[in-house]
Structure formats: C-alpha cells, structure tokens
Protein backbone atom coordinates (compact mmCIF):
# COMPACT_ATOMS: atom_id res chain seq x y z
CA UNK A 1 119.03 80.18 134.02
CA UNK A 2 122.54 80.78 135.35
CA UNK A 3 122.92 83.10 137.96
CA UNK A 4 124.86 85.90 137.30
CA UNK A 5 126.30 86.37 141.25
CA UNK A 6 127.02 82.93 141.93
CA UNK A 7 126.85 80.97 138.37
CA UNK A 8 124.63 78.13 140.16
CA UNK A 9 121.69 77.18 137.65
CA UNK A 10 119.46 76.29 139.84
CA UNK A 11 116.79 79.46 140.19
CA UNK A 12 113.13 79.75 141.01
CA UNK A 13 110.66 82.33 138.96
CA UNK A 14 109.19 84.33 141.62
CA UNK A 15 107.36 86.99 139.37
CA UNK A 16 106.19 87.32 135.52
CA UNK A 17 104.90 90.29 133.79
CA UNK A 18 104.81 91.10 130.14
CA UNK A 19 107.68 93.36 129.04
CA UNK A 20 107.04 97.33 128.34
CA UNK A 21 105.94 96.89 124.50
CA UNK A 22 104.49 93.53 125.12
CA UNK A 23 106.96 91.79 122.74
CA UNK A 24 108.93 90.21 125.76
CA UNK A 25 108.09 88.49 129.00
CA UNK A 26 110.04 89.67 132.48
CA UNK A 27 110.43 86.87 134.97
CA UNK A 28 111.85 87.84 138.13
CA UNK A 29 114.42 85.12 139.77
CA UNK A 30 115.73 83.77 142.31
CA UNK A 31 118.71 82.23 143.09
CA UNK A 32 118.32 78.50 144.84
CA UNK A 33 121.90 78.65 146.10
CA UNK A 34 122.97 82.07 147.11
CA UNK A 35 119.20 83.60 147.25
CA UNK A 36 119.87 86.64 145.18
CA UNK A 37 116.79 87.84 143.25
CA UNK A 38 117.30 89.00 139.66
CA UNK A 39 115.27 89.92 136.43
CA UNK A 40 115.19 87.82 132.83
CA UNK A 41 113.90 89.11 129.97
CA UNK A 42 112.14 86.24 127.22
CA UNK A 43 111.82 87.11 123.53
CA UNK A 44 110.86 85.77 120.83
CA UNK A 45 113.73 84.97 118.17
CA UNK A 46 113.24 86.84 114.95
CA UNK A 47 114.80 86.01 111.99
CA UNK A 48 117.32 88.06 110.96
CA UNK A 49 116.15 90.18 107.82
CA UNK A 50 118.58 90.34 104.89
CA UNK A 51 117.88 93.25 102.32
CA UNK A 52 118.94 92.88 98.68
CA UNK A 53 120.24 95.78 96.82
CA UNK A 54 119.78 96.97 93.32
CA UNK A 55 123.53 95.02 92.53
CA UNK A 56 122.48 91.84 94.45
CA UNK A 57 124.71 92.67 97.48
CA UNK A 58 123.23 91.65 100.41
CA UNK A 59 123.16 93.55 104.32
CA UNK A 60 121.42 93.03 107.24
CA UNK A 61 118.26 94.96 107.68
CA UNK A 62 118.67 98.44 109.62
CA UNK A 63 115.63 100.51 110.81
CA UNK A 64 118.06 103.08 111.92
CA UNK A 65 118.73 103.89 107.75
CA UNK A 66 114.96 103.94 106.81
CA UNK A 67 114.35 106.33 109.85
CA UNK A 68 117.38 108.52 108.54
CA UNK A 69 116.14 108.46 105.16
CA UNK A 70 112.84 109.57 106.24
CA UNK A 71 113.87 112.08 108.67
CA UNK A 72 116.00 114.08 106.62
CA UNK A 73 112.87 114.30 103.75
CA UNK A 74 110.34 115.18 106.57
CA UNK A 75 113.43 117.75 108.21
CA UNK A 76 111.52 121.29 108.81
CA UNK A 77 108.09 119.60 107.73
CA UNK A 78 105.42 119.70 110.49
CA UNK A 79 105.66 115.44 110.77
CA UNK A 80 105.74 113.69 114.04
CA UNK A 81 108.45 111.79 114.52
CA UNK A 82 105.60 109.07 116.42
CA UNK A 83 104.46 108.48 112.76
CA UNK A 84 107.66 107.75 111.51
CA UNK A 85 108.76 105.71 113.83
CA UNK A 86 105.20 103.76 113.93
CA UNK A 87 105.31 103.65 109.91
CA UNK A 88 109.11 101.86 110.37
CA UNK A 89 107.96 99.30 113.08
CA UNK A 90 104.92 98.24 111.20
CA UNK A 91 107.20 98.11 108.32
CA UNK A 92 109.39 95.93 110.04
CA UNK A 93 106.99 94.14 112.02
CA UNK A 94 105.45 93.19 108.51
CA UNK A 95 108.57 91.95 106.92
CA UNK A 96 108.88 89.83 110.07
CA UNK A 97 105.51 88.46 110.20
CA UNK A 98 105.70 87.39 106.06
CA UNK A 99 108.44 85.13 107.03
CA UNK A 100 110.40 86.25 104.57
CA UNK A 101 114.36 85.99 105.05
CA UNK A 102 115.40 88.16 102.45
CA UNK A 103 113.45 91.80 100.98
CA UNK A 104 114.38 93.51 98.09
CA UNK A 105 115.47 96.83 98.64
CA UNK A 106 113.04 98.26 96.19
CA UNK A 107 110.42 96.78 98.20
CA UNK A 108 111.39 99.13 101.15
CA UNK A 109 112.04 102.38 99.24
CA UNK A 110 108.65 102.41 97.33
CA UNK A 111 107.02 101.46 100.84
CA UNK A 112 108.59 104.62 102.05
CA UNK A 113 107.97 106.99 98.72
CA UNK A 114 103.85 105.77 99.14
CA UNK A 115 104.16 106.31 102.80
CA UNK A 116 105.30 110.03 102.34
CA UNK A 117 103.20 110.90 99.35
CA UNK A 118 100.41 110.05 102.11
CA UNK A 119 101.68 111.96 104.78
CA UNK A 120 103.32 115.08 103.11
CA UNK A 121 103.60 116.03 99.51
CA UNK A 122 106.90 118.08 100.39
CA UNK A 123 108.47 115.38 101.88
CA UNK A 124 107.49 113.08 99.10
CA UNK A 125 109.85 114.90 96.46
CA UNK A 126 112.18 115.20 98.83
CA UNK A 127 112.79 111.50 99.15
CA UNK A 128 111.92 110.97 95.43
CA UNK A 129 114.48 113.33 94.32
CA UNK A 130 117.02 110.69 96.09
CA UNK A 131 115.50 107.13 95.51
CA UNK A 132 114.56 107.91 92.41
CA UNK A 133 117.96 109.34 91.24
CA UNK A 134 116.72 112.50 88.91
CA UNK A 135 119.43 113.46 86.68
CA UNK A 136 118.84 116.82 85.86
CA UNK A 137 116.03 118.98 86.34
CA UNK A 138 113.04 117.79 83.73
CA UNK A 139 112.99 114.94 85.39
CA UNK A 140 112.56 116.48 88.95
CA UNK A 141 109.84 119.01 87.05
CA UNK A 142 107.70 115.86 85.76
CA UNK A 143 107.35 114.93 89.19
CA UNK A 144 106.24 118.05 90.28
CA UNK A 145 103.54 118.50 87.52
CA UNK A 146 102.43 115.11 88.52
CA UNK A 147 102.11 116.20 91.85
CA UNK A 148 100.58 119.03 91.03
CA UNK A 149 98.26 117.36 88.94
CA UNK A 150 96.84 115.31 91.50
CA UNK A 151 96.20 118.27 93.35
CA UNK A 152 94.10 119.37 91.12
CA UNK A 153 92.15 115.90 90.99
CA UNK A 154 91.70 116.56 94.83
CA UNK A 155 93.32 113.54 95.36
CA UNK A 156 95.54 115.75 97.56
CA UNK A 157 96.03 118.62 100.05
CA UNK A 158 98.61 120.43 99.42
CA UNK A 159 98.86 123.55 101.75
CA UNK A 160 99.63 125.85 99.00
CA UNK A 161 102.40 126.66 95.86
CA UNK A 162 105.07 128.01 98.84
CA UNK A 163 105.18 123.85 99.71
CA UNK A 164 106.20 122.86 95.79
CA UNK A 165 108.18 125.92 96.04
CA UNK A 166 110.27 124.99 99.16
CA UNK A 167 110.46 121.34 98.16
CA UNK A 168 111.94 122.44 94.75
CA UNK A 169 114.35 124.87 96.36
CA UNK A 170 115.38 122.24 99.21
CA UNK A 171 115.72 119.90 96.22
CA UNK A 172 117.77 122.12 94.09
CA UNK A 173 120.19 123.04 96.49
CA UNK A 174 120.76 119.39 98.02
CA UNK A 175 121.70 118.83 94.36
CA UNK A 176 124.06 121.93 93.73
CA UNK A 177 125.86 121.29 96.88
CA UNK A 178 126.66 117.80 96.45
C-alpha cells in the first residue's frame, strides 16, 4: 500500500477491524519509511450491474432511481424510510449475490410494485399508475376494483375508502398536471 505522505510502499498493518456495515475491512497503517500512521479500507469488488430497458438500452444500475421511485409513491404515506431503504439493499444485495451481470428492468419494477402492494395499498397505485403506464382512467379504475376486491378477500388491510380515495385523487392530479 503506497503511502499517501511519503509515496514509499513499504507499510506495516498495525490494526484491523471490520468496517461499519461489515461489508469492508479497516486496517490501520503504518508507514516503514516516514512512520506516519494511516487507515485503508478493503472491499470486496462487485460486479457492476447493468439494467436492460424495455427498448434493449442498457445503464448502469442506480439505487438512487429505485429509492426515488419509491419515495415519491410512499410521499405523505406513514412508511419508514428504514424499510425502503432495507427493501433497496436487499434488492441489490440479491442481484449481486445471483451473479448476474445484467437485470431486466421489468425484473426491478414488479419487485418494487409487490413490495408496495405489501407495505401500503396507497402507495401501490401510486407506483402502478406510473410503471404500469394507465392511459386513461378505466384502466386506473380496474386496478382499484382489484384492489378493492382483495380487500374484501381479507387478503388486505386497507385503513379505510379515504386511502383509495386519496390515492385516486393523488393519481388523478399527477396525471392532469403533467
């Protein structure tokens, strides 16, 4: 490891720990020439993810979009931001762990759109009204009544009609203003 006062690369490891989040080791150095100490970090090289979209472009993988994407449907909802940002990593973290260089963009979205429908039903056809590209409003109405209809399976817990309501309003006027 070159040093970074002196440049010599001759340096002893005086200290080890694992990182913060455990995904990196810190060694603490020092210098064999010019004894200043100084702290490395060791990592693990991931590959680089490559997502494929819907017209076969190709672009590196970005957390920072899924975590937008998800933010803005879960804006106003009563949604940690801790589960979103542990529903991304594992995300991630899986994508990583398959090997996989490239992941089809459809892949991700319908990860997200099942994630949501778990967590919050509003926030669900929030994001569906995007990904899913409804063109006019029978569309976005058939996924209400199916949402709706699950409720009454008890497959879900909705809070109330106000939630449909205020997703369908949110909806609406995302659409209107656009």
């Amino acid at each position: 490891m070159k040093c970074p006062f002196c440049s010599s690369l001759d340096s002893k490891v005086i200290d080890s720990r694992l990182g913060k989040e455990e995904t990196s080791i810190r060694r603490r150095r020092e210098c064999l020439e010019c004894n200043s100490r100084y702290t490395t970090y060791e990592r693990v090289e991931e590959v680089e993810l490559i997502i494929v979209k819907k017209g076969g472009v190709r672009e590196t993988f970005d957390r920072s979009k899924i975590l937008a994407g998800m933010l803005k449907a879960c804006e106003k909802r009563p949604i940690s931001m801790d589960v979103i940002e542990s529903f991304v990593s594992s995300l991630e973290r899986e994508f990583q762990e398959r090997g996989d260089r490239e992941v089809d963009s459809g892949e991700i979205g319908e990860r997200v759109i099942n994630k949501l429908y778990e967590i919050d039903e509003v926030a669900y056809v929030r994001f569906a009204s995007v990904y899913r590209s409804f063109k006019d409003v029978n569309q976005f109405m058939s996924e209400l009544k199916d949402l709706l209809k699950d409720k009454e399976d008890g497959s879900k817990n909705l809070t109330g009609p106000a939630d449909i309501k205020a997703a369908s309003l949110s909806i609406i006027k995302d659409k209107t203003e656009k």
